[in-house]
Protein backbone atom coordinates (compact mmCIF):
# COMPACT_ATOMS: atom_id res chain seq x y z
CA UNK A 1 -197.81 -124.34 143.05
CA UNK A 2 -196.30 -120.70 143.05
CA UNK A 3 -194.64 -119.81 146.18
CA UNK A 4 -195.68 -116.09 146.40
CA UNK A 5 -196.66 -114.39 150.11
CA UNK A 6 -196.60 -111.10 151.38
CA UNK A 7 -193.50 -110.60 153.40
CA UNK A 8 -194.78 -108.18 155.48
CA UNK A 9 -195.20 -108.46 159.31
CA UNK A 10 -193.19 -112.05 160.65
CA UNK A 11 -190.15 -112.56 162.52
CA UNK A 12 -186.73 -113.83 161.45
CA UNK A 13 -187.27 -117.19 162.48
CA UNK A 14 -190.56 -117.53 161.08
CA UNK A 15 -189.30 -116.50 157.93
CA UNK A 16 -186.26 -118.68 157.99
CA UNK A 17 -188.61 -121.44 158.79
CA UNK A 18 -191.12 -120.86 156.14
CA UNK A 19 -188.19 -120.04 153.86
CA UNK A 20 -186.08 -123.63 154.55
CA UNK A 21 -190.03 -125.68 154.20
CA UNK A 22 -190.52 -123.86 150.66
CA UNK A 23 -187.26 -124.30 149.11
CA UNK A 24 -184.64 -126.55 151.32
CA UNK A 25 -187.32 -129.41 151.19
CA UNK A 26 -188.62 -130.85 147.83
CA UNK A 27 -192.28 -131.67 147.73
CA UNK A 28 -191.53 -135.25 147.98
CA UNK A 29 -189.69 -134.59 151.31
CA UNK A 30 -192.42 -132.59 152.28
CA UNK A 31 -194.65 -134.88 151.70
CA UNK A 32 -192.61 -137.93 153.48
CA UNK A 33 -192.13 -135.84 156.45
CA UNK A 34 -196.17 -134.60 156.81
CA UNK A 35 -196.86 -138.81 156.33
CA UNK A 36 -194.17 -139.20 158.80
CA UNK A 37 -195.95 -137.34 161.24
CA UNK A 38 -199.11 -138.49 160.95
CA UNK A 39 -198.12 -142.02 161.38
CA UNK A 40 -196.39 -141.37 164.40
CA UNK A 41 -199.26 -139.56 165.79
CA UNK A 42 -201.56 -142.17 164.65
CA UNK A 43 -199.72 -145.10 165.76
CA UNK A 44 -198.33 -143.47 169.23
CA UNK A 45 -202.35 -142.76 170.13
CA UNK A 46 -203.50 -146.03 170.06
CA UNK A 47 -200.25 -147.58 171.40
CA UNK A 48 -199.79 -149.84 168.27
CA UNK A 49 -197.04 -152.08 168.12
CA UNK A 50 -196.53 -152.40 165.01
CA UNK A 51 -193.12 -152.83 163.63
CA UNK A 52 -193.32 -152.13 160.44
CA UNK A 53 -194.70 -148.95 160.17
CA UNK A 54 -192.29 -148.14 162.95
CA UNK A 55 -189.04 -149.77 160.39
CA UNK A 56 -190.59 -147.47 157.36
CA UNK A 57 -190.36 -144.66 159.45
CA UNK A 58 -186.75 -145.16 160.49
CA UNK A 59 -186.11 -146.04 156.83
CA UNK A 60 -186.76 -142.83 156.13
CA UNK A 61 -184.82 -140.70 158.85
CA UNK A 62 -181.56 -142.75 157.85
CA UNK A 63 -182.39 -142.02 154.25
CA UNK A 64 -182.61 -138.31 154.86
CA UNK A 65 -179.38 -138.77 156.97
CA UNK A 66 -177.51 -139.90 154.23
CA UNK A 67 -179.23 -137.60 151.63
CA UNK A 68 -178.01 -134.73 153.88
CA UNK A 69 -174.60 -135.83 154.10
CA UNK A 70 -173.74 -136.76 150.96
CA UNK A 71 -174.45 -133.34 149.67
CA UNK A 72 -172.78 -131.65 152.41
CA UNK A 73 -170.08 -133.46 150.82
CA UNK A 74 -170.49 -133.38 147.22
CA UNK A 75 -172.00 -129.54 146.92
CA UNK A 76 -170.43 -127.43 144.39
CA UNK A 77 -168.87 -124.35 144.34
CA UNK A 78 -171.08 -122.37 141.41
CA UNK A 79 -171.21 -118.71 140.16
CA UNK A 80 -174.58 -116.84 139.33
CA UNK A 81 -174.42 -114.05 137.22
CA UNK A 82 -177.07 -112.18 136.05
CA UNK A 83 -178.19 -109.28 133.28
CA UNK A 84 -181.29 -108.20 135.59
CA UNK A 85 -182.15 -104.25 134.48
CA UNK A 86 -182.12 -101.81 137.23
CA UNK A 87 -185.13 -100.03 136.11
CA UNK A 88 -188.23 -101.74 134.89
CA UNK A 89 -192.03 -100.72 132.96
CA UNK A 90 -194.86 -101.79 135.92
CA UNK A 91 -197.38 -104.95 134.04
CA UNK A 92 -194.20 -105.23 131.11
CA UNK A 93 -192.17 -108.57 131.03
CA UNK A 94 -188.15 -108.31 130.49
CA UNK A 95 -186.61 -110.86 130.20
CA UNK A 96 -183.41 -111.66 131.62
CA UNK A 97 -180.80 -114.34 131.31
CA UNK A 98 -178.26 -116.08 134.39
CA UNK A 99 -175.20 -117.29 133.68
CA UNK A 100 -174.44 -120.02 136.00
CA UNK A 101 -170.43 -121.29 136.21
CA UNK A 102 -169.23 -124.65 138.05
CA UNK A 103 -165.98 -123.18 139.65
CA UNK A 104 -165.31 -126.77 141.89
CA UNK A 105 -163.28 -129.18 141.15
CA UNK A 106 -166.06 -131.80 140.47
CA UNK A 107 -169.16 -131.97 138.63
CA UNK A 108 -172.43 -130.81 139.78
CA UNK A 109 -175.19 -133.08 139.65
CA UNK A 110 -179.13 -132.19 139.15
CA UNK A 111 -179.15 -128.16 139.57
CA UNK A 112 -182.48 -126.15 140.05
CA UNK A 113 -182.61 -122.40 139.10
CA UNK A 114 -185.00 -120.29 140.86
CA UNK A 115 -185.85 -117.15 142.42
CA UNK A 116 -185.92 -116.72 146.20
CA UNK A 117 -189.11 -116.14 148.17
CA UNK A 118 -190.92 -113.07 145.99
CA UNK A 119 -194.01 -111.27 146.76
CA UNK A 120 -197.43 -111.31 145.04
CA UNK A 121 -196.70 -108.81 142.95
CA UNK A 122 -193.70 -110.22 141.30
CA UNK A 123 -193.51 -112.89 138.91
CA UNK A 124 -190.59 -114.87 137.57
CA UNK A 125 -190.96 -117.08 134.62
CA UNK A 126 -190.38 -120.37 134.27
CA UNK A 127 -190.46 -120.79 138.54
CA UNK A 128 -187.88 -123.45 137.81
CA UNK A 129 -185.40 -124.48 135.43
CA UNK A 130 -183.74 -127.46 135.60
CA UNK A 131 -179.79 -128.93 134.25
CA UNK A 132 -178.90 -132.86 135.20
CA UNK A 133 -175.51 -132.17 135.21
CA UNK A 134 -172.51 -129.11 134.86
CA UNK A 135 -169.25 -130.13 134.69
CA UNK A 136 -165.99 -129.13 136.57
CA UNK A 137 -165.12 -125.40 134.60
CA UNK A 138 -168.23 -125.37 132.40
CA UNK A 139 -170.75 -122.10 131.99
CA UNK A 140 -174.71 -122.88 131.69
CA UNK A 141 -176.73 -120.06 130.29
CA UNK A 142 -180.54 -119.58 131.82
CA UNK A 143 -183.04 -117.56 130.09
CA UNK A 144 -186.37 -116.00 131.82
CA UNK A 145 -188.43 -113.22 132.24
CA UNK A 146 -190.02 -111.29 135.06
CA UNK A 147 -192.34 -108.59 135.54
CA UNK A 148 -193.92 -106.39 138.20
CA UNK A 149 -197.26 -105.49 138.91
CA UNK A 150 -196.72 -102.75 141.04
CA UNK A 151 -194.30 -99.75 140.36
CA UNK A 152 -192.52 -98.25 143.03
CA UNK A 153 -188.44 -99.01 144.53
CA UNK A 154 -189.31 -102.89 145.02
CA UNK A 155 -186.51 -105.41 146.06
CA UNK A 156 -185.86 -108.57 143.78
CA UNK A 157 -185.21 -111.36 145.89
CA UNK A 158 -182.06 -112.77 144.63
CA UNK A 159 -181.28 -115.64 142.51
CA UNK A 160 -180.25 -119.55 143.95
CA UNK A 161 -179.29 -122.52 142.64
CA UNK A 162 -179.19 -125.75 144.21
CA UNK A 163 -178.66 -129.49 144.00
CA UNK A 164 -181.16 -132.32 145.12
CA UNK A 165 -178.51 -134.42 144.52
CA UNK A 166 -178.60 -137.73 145.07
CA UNK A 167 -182.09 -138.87 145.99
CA UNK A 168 -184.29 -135.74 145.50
CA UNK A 169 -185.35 -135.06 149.01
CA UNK A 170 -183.40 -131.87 149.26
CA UNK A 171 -183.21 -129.24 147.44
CA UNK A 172 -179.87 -127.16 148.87
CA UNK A 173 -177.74 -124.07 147.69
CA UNK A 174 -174.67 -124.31 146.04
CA UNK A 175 -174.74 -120.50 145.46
CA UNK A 176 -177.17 -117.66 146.22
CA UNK A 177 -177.18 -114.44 145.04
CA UNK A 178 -177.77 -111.13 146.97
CA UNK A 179 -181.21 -108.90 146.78
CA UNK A 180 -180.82 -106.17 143.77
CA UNK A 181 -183.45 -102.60 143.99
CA UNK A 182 -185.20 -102.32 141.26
CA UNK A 183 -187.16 -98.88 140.28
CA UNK A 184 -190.61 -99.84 138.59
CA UNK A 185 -191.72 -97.39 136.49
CA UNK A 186 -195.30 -96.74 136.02
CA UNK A 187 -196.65 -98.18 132.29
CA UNK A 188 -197.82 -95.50 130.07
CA UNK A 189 -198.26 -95.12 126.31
CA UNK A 190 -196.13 -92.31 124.61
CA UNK A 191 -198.46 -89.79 122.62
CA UNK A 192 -198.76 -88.54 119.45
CA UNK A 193 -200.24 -85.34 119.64
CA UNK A 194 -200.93 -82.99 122.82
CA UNK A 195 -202.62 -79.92 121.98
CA UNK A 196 -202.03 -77.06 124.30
CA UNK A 197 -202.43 -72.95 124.48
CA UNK A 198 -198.74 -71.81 124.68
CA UNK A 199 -196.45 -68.32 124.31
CA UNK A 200 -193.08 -67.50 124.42
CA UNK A 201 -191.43 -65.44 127.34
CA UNK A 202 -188.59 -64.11 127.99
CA UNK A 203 -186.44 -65.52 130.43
CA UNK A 204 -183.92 -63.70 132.40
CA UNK A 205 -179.88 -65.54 131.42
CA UNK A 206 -181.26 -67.41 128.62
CA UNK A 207 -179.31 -69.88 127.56
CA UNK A 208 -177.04 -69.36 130.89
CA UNK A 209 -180.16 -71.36 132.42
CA UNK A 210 -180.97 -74.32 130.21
CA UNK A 211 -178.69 -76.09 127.58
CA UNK A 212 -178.00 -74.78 124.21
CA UNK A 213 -180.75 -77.06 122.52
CA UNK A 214 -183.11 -75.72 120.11
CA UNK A 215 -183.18 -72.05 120.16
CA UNK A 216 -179.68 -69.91 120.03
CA UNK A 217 -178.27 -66.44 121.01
CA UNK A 218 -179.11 -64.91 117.82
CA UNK A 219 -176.82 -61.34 116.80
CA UNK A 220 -178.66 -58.27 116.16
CA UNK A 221 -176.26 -55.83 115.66
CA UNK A 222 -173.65 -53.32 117.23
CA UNK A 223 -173.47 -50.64 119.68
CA UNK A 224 -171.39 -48.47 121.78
CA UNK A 225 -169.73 -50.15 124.45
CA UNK A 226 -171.16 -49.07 128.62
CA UNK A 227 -170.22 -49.67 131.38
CA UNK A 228 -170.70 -52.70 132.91
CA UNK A 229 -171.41 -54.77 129.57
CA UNK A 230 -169.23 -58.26 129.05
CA UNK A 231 -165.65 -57.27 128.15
CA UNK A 232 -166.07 -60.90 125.73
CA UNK A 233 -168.59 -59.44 123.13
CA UNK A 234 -166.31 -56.53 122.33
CA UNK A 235 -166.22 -55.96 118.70
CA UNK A 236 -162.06 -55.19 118.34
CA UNK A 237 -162.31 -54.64 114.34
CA UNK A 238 -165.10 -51.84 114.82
CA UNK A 239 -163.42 -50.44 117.78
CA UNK A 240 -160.21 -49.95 115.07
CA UNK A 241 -162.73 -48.58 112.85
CA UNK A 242 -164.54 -46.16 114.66
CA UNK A 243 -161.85 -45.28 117.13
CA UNK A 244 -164.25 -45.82 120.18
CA UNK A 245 -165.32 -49.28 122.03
CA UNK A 246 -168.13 -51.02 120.44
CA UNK A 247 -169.60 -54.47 121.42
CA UNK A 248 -171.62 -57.07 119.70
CA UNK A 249 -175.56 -57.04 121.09
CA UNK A 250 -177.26 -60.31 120.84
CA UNK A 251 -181.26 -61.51 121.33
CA UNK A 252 -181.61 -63.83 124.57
CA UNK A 253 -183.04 -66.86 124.25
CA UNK A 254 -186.71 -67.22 124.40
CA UNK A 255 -188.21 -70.88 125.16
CA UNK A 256 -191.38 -72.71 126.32
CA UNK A 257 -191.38 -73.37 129.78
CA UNK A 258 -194.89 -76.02 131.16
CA UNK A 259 -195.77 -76.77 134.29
CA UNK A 260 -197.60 -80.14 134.75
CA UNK A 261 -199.61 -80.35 138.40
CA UNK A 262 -200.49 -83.70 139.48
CA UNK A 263 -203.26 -84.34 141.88
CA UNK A 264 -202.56 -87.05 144.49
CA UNK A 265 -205.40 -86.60 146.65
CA UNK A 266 -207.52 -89.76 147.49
CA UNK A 267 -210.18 -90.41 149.54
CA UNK A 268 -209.26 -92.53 152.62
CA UNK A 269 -210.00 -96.49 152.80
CA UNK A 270 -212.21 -97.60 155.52
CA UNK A 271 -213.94 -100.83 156.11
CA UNK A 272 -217.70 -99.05 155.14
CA UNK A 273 -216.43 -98.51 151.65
CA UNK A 274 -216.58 -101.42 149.36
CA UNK A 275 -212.79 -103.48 148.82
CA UNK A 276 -214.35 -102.60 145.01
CA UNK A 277 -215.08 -98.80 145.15
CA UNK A 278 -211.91 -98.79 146.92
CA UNK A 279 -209.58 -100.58 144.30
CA UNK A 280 -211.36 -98.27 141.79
CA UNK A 281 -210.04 -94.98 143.08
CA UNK A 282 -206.78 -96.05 143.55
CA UNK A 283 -207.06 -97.50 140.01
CA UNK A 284 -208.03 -93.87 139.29
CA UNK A 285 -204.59 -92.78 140.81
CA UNK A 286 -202.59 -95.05 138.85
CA UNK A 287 -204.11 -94.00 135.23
CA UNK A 288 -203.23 -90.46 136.56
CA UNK A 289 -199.63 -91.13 136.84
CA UNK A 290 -199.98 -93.11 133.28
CA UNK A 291 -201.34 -90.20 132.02
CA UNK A 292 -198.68 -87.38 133.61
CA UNK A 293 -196.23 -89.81 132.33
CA UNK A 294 -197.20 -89.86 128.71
CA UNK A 295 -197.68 -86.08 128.77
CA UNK A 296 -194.09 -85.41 130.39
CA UNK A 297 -192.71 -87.58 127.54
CA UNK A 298 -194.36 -85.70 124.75
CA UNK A 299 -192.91 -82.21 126.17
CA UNK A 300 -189.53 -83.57 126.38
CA UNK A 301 -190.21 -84.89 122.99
CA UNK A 302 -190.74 -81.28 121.94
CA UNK A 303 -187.75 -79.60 123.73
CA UNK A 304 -189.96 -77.84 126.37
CA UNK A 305 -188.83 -76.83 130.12
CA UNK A 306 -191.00 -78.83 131.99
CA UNK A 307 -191.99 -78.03 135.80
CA UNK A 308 -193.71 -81.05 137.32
CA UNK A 309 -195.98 -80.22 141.01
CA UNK A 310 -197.23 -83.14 143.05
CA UNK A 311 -197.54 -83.50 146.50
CA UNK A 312 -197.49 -87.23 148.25
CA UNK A 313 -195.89 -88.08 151.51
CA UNK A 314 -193.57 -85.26 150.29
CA UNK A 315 -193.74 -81.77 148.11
CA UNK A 316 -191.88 -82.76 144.91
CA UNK A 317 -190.63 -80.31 142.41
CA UNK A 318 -188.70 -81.11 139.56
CA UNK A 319 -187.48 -79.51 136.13
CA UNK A 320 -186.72 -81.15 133.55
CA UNK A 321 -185.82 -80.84 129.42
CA UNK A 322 -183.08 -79.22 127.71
CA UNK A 323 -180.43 -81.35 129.95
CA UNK A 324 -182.40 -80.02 133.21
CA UNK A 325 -183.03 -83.18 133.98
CA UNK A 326 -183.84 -86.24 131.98
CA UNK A 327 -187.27 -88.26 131.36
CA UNK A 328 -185.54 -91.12 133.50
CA UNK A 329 -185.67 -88.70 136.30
CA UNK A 330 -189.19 -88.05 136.00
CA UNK A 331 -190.26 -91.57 136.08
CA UNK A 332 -188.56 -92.40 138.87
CA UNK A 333 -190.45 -89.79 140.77
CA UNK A 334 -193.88 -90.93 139.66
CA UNK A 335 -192.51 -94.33 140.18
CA UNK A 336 -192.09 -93.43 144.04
CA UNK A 337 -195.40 -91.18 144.10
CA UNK A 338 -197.96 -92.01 146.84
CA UNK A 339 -201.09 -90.78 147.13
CA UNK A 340 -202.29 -88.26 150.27
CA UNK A 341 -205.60 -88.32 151.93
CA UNK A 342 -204.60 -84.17 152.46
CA UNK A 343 -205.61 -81.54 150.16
CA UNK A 344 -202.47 -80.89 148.12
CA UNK A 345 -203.47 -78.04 146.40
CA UNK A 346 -203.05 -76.16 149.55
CA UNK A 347 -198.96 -76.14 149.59
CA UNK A 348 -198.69 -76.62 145.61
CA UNK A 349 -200.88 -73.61 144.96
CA UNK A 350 -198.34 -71.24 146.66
CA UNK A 351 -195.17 -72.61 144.76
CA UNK A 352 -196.49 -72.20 141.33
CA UNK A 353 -198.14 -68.96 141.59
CA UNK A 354 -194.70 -68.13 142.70
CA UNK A 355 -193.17 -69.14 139.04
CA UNK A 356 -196.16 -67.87 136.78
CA UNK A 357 -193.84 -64.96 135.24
CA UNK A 358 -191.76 -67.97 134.12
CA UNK A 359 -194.32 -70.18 132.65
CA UNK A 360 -195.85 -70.38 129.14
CA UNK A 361 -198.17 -73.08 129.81
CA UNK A 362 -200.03 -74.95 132.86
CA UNK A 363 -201.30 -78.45 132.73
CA UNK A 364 -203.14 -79.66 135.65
CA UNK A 365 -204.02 -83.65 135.87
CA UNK A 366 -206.89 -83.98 138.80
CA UNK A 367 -208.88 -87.09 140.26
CA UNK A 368 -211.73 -85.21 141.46
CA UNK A 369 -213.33 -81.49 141.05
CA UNK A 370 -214.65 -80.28 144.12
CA UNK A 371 -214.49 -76.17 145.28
CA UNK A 372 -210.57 -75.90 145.80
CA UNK A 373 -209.84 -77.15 142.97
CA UNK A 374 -212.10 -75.09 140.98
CA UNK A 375 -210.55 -71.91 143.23
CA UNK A 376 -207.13 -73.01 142.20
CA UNK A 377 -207.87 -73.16 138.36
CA UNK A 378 -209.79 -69.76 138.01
CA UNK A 379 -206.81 -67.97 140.15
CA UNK A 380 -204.68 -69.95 137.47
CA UNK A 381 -206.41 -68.43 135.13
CA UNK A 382 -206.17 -64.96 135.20
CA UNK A 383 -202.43 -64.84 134.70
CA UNK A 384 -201.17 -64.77 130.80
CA UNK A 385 -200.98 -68.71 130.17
CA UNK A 386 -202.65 -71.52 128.48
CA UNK A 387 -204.11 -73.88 130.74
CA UNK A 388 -205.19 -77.11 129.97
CA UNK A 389 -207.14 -79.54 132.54
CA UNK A 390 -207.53 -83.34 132.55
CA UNK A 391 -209.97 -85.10 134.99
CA UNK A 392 -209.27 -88.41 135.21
CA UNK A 393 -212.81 -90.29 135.91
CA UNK A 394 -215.14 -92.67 135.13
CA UNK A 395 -218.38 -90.68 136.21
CA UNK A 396 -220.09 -87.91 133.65
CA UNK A 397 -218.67 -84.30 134.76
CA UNK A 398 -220.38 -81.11 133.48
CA UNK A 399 -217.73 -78.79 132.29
CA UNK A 400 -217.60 -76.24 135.06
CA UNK A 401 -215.70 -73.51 132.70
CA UNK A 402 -217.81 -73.60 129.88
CA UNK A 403 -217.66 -70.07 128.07
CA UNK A 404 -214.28 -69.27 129.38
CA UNK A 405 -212.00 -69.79 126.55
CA UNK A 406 -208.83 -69.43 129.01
CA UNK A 407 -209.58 -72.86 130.33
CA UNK A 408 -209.22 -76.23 128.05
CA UNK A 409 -211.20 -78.69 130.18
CA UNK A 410 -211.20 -82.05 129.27
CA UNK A 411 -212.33 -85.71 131.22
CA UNK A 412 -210.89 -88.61 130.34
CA UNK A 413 -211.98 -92.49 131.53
CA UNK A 414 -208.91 -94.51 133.53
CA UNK A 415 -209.71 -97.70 131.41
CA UNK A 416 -209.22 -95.69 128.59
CA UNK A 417 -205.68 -94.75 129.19
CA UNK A 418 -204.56 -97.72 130.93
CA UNK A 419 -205.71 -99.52 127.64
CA UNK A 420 -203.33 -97.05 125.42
CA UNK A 421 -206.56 -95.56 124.14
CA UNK A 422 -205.60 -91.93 124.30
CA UNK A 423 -202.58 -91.04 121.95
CA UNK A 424 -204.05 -87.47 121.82
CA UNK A 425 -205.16 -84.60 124.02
């Protein structure tokens, strides 16, 4: 049976208790002990006398006795090391192997690999792995896999190893190994083709601002030298020539700069709602991120500046591409991304009206279409930039832009791009 609980509200001892039951005790100790019980409750209520239940009992106790101090004697000294990624796809497996080393000076006897107490959303495979013996000095390799159904900064228990050595009643450490953070990022399906309305601007210090990928200060001639200009772009062999300074003039770099504008707006949970309806919309949610995902790693695909807007707990704002930042980055914000039950728009409307002159392009990704959000797009609209919208929703929307060729508007259905349906927009 998998040991998997939510370790949320309990205190230490409680835990410790629940902890030692689950993986100190082997089922047929747990067993022994629950039969233990009962007979002694039995037996004590109607004041039996019998001694042989009463010897089988002690039998037993002094069995567990000596179980428990033989391997307080005989436990090894072993070393876990493991390959465990830092960073992880939510709903992938990875596997993973342990390298387990008997550093005593005797051999180990009956070892059990397994993880520590994990929650519902994590699952290690096989649960247990099993080795009768390791000698003094020798290395055992372990091979398994794990994967996470929720992305997000989660903690990974910790491998342990132990020995139930010699009569299988106990299962204790020989060596545990500390809690590793793990960032889950959220699964998404790389696209092939994203079609979207975009110019080139101009962009104040060029290449000064973004690395020297794609594009490049191209020269366009010569000209007398004024005041002010950049003492390194002096031409010296025309200056010989025409007896007067002259410096090289050069084109600044022009490049696509998008800005991608996540909604994270969801309707609160309450108890009238259905637990279904409710699981739906934040199903809705996570396709959204799936979907912002796959877009952000097209553009940086492409070699575009990419802006990315969302508002959870927090206002984030990041840029990425050209060696801005990196699509690792990215991830690991919609990795930590949490929905808000407050209208977003609000504060994310401000900051990138604020950086229209720099953009070329505007993608919005929205769970719902309701007045503000319609406000936000038309003001969106009448500045010089494609915009392309993506509702993310399982109900029929009428296109509320139809005739207005500034706007791409487009719905998509969550199933569809959890299921790696959409490889084009």
């Amino acid at each position: 049976m998998k040991k998997k609980f939510s370790l949320g509200q309990e205190t230490p001892f409680f835990r410790k208790a629940r902890y030692s039951w689950l993986f100190d005790l082997t089922p047929s100790s747990r067993a022994l002990f629950i039969g233990s019980l009962i007979a002694i409750f039995n037996f004590a209520g109607y004041h039996s006398t019998n001694v042989d239940t009463y010897i089988l009992i002690g039998f037993f106790a002094v069995l567990g006795g000596f179980s428990l101090a033989l391997v307080g004697f005989y436990r090894p000294n072993l070393e876990l090391t493991h390959t465990l990624p830092s960073r992880a796809v939510c709903g992938e497996k990875f596997p993973f192997s342990v390298l387990v080393k008997n550093t005593s000076s005797q051999t180990a006897w009956d070892l059990v690999l397994q993880a520590g107490l994990t929650d519902n959303y994590i699952n290690v495979e096989p649960e247990k792995q099993f080795i009768p013996y390791l000698k003094k000095g020798e290395e055992q390799d372990f091979y398994l896999s794990v994967h996470f159904n929720k992305r997000g900064n989660h903690v990974f228990p910790g491998l342990r190893i132990d020995t139930t050595f010699p009569f299988g009643l106990f299962c204790l450490g020989c060596s545990r190994q500390g809690e590793t953070l793990l960032i889950i990022y959220p699964l998404f399906f790389p696209l092939e083709n994203l079609t979207i309305p975009i110019g080139r601007k101009y962009h104040p210090g060029g290449v000064a601002l973004v690395s020297q990928v794609g594009d490049s200060m191209e020269y366009i001639g010569n000209r007398e030298y004024h005041k002010g200009d950049d003492l390194r772009k002096i031409d010296w062999r025309s200056w010989a020539r025409l007896q007067k300074p002259i410096v090289r003039e050069y084109q600044q770099e022009y490049f696509c700069r998008v800005a991608l504008v996540l909604d994270t707006q969801m309707p609160p949970f309450n108890k009238k709602r259905r637990k279904k309806a409710n699981e739906e919309t934040k199903d809705h949610f996570e396709a959204s991120l799936s979907l912002s995902a796959a877009i952000a790693d097209f553009l940086s695909r492409q070699e575009h500046i990419i802006d990315i807007f969302a508002a959870g707990p927090q206002i984030y704002l990041l840029e990425s591409g050209r060696s801005l930042a990196h699509m690792d980055q990215i991830l690991e914000v919609l990795a930590c991304l949490e929905f808000c039950q407050e209208n977003p728009f609000a504060e994310i409307e401000s900051m990138v009206l604020e950086r229209m002159s720099l953009l070329t392009s505007v993608i919005v990704v929205l769970l719902q279409l309701d007045s503000a959000r319609v406000h936000f797009l038309e003001k969106l609209s009448q500045y010089d930039v494609g915009l392309k919208v993506i509702l993310c929703t399982s109900e029929q929307i009428t296109n509320p832009f139809e005739g207005k060729n500034r706007i791409d508007f487009q719905t998509i259905k969550p199933d569809s791009i959890m299921d790696g349906k959409i490889l084009e927009l």
